[in-house]
Protein backbone atom coordinates (compact mmCIF):
# COMPACT_ATOMS: atom_id res chain seq x y z
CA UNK A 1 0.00 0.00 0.00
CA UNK A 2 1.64 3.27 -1.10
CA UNK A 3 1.97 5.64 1.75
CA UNK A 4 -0.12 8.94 2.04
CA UNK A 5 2.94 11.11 2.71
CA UNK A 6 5.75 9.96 0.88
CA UNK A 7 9.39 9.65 2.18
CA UNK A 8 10.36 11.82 -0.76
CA UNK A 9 8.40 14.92 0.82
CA UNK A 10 10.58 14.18 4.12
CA UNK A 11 13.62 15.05 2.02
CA UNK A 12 12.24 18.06 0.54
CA UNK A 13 11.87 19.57 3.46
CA UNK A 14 15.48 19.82 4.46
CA UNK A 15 16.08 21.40 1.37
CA UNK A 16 12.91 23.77 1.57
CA UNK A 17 13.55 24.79 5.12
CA UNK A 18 17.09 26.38 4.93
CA UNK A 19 17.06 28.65 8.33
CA UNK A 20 14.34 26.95 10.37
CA UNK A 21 11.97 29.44 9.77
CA UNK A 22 9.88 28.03 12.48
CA UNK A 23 12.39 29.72 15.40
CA UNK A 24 10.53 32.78 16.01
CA UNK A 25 7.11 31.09 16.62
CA UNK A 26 9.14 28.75 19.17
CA UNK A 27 11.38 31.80 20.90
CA UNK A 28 8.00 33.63 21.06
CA UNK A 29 5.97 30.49 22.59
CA UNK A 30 8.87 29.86 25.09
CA UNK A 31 9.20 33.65 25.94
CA UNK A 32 5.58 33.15 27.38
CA UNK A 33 5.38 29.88 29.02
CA UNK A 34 7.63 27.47 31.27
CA UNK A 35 8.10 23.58 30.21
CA UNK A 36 9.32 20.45 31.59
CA UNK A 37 7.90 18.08 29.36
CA UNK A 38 7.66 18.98 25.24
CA UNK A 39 6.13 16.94 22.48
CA UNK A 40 6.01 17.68 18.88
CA UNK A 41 3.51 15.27 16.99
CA UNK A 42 4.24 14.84 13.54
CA UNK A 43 7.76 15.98 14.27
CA UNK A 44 9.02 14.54 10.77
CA UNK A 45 12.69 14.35 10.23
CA UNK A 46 13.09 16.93 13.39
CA UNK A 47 14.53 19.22 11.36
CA UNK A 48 11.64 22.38 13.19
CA UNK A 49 11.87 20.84 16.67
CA UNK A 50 15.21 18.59 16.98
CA UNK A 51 17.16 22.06 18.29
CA UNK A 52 14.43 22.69 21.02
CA UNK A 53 16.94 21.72 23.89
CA UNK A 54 19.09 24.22 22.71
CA UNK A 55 16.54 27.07 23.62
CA UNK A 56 15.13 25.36 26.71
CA UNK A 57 15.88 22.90 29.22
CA UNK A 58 13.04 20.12 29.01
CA UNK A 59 12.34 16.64 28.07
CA UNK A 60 11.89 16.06 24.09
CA UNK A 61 9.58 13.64 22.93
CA UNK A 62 8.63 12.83 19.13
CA UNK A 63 6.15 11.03 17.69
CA UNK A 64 5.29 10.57 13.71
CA UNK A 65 3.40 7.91 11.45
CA UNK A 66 6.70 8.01 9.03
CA UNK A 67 8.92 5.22 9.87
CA UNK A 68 11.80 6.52 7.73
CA UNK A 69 11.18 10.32 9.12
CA UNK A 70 12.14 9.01 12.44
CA UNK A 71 15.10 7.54 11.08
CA UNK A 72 15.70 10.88 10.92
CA UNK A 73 14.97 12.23 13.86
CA UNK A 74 17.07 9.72 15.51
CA UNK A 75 20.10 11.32 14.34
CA UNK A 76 19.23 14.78 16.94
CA UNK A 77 18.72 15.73 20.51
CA UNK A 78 14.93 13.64 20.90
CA UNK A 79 14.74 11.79 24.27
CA UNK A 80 12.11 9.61 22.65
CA UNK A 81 11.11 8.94 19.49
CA UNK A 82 7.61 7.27 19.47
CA UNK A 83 5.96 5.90 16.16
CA UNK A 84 1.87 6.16 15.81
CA UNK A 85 0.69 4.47 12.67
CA UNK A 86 -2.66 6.53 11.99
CA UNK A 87 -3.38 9.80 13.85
CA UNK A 88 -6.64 9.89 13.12
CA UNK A 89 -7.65 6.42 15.29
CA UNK A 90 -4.57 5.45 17.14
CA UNK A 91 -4.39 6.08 20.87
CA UNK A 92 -1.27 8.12 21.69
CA UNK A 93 0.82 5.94 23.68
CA UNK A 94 1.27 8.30 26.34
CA UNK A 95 0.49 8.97 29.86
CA UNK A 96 -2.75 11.31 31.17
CA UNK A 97 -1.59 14.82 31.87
CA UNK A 98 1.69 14.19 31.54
CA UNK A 99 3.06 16.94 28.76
CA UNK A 100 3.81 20.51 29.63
CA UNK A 101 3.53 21.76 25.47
CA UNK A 102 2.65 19.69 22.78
CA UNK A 103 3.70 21.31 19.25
CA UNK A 104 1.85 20.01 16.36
CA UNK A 105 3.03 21.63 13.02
CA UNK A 106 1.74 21.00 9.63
CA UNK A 107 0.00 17.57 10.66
CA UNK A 108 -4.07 18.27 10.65
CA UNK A 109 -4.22 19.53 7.39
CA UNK A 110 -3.15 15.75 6.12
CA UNK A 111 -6.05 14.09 8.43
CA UNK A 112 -9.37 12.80 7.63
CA UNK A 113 -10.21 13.75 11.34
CA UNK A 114 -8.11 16.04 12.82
CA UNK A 115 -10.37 16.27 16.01
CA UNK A 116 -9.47 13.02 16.78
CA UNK A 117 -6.03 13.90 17.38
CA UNK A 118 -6.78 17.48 18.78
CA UNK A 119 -8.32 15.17 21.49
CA UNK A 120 -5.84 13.23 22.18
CA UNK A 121 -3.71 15.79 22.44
CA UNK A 122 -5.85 17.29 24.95
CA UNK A 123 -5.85 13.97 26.81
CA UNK A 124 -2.09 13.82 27.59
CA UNK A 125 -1.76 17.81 28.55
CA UNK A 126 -1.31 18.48 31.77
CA UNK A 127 -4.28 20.91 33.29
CA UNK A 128 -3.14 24.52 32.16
CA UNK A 129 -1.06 22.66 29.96
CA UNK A 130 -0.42 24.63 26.12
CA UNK A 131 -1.13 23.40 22.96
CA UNK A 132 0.93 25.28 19.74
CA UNK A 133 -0.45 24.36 16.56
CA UNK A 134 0.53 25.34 12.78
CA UNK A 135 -1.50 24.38 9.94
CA UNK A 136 -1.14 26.21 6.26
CA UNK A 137 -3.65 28.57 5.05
CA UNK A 138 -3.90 27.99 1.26
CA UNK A 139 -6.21 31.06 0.43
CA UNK A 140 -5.27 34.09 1.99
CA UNK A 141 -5.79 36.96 -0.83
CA UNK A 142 -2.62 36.08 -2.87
CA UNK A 143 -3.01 32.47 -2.66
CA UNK A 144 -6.45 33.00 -3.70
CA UNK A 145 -5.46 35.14 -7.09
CA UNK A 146 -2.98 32.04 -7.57
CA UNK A 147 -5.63 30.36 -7.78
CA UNK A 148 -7.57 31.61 -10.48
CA UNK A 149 -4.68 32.31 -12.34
CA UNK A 150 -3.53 29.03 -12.13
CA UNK A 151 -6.04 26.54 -11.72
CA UNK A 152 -3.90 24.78 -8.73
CA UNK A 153 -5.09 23.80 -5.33
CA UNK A 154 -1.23 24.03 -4.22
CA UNK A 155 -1.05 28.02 -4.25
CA UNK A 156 2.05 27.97 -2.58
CA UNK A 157 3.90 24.79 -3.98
CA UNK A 158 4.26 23.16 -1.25
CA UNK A 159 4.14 19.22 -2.66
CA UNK A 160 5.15 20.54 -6.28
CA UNK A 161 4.68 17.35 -8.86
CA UNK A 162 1.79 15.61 -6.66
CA UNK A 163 -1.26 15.37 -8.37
CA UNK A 164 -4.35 15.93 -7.33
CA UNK A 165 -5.77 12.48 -6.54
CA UNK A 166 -3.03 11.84 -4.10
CA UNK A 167 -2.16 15.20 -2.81
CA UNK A 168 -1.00 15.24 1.19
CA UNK A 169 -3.58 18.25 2.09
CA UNK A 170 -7.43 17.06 2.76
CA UNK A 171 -8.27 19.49 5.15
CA UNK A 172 -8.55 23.39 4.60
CA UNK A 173 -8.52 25.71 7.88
CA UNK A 174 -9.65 29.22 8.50
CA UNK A 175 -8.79 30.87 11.69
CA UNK A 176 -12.81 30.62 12.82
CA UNK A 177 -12.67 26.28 12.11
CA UNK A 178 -9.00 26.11 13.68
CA UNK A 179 -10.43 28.14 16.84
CA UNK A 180 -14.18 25.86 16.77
CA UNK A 181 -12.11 22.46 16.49
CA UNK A 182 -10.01 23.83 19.57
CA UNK A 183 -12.97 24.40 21.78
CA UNK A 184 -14.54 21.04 20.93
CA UNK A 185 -11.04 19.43 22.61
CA UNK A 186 -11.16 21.63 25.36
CA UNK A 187 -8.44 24.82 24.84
CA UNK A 188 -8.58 28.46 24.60
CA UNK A 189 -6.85 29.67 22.23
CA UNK A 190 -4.39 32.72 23.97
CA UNK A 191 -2.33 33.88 21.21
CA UNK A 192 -2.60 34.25 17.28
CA UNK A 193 1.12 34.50 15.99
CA UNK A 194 -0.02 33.75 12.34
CA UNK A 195 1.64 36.92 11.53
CA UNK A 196 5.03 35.01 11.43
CA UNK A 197 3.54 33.63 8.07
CA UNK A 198 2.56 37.10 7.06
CA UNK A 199 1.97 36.92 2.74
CA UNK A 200 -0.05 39.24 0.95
CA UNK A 201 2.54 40.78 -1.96
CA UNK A 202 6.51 40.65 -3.19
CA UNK A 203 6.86 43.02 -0.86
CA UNK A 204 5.56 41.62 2.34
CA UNK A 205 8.73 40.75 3.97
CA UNK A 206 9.22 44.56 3.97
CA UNK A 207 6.01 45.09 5.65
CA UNK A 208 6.71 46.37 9.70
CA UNK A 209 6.27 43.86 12.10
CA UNK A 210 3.54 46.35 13.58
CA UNK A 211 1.48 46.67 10.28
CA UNK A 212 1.87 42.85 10.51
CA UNK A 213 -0.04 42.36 13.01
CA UNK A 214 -2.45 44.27 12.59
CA UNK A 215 -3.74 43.14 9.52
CA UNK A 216 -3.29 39.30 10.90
CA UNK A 217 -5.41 40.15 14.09
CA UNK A 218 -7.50 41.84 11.44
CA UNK A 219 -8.51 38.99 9.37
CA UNK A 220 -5.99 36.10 9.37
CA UNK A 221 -7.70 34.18 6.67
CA UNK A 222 -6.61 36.99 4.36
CA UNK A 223 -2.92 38.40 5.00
CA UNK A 224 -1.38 34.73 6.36
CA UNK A 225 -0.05 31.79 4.62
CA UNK A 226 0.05 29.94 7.82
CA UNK A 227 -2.58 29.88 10.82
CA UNK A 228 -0.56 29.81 13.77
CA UNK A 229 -2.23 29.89 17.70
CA UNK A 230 -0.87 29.12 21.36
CA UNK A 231 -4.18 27.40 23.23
CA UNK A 232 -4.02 26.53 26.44
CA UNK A 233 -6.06 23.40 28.01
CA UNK A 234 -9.03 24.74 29.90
């Protein structure tokens, strides 16, 4: 049976990731909260998460569906590497309240029930525990003239040469469904940094951090590539 993800999309990402562009969401996130215990589901090859020991002093845990990806992730700073075949039915094999943060970047968008796993995730936070989640935004106002220019789902090439039959992203979020799907599992959602994925011309990496934010608290759906909130478990 051919795998949903494929490994070849693991290795792309090294090469699409340069800088981990990911930093300032986690500097911001850890600038806000204290941790003892940290996992990231869906952590891939590591290659947004593996340096989080460097930044703080916690316990690193890791857990993916992608056998090879952990193969991977072996290879950094992980205390435990923990492999979940399907994320949408498979109990996480971890304790109660027993995780400080969990991280979950760019993993609901490939689920056929993502509240499953926003569950579960619930489950195994502590009380007060935090929740940071990424997932891609595929239609803010650029991606959406992309899109009737080209014709293409992907507005962003992210999986560039997948077709559409098999390509990785089922699920499309707005800020309201992200926020909805959070309250069903039991968080609050305390901070909106989606303005780290800021996109609306050429020119937006020119834009002030200020006018940034403004237009992301504004209407994230329109200005951000990437829907970004810190939740906390209620």
């Amino acid at each position: 049976m051919k795998e949903h993800f494929d490994n070849k999309f693991i290795d792309d990402i090294n090469e699409r990731v340069g800088d981990n562009y990911f930093s300032p969401v986690l500097d911001s996130t850890f600038n806000q909260i204290k941790v003892g215990n940290v996992c990231d589901i869906g952590c891939g090859n590591g290659v947004f998460t593996g340096d989080i020991k460097q930044r703080v002093d916690c316990n690193l845990i890791g857990v993916d569906s992608n056998k090879y990806a952990l193969e991977q992730a072996d290879k950094l700073d992980f205390d435990e590497l923990i492999h979940v075949d399907d994320f949408t039915k498979d109990r996480l094999p971890i304790e109660d309240s027993s995780v400080d943060l969990v991280i979950c970047k760019d993993v609901l968008e490939h689920l056929i029930d993502p509240l499953f796993l926003t569950n579960e995730i619930s489950r195994i936070l502590k009380p007060g525990g935090h929740f940071l989640v990424h997932v891609p935004n595929h239609f803010p106002i650029i991606g959406r003239l992309k899109f009737l220019i080209r014709n293409d789902i992907d507005t962003f090439s992210y999986f560039s040469g997948a077709d559409r039959y098999d390509f990785p992203h089922i699920r499309f979020f707005t800020l309201h469904s992200m926020e909805k799907m959070l309250d069903l599992s039991g968080f609050s959602v305390i901070d909106n940094m989606s303005y780290f994925f800021f996109n609306f011309s050429i020119f937006h990496r020119f834009v002030p951090t200020k006018i940034k934010k403004l237009l992301t608290i504004m209407s994230t759906d329109n200005f951000s590539e990437g829907i970004t909130l810190l939740a906390k478990k209620l």
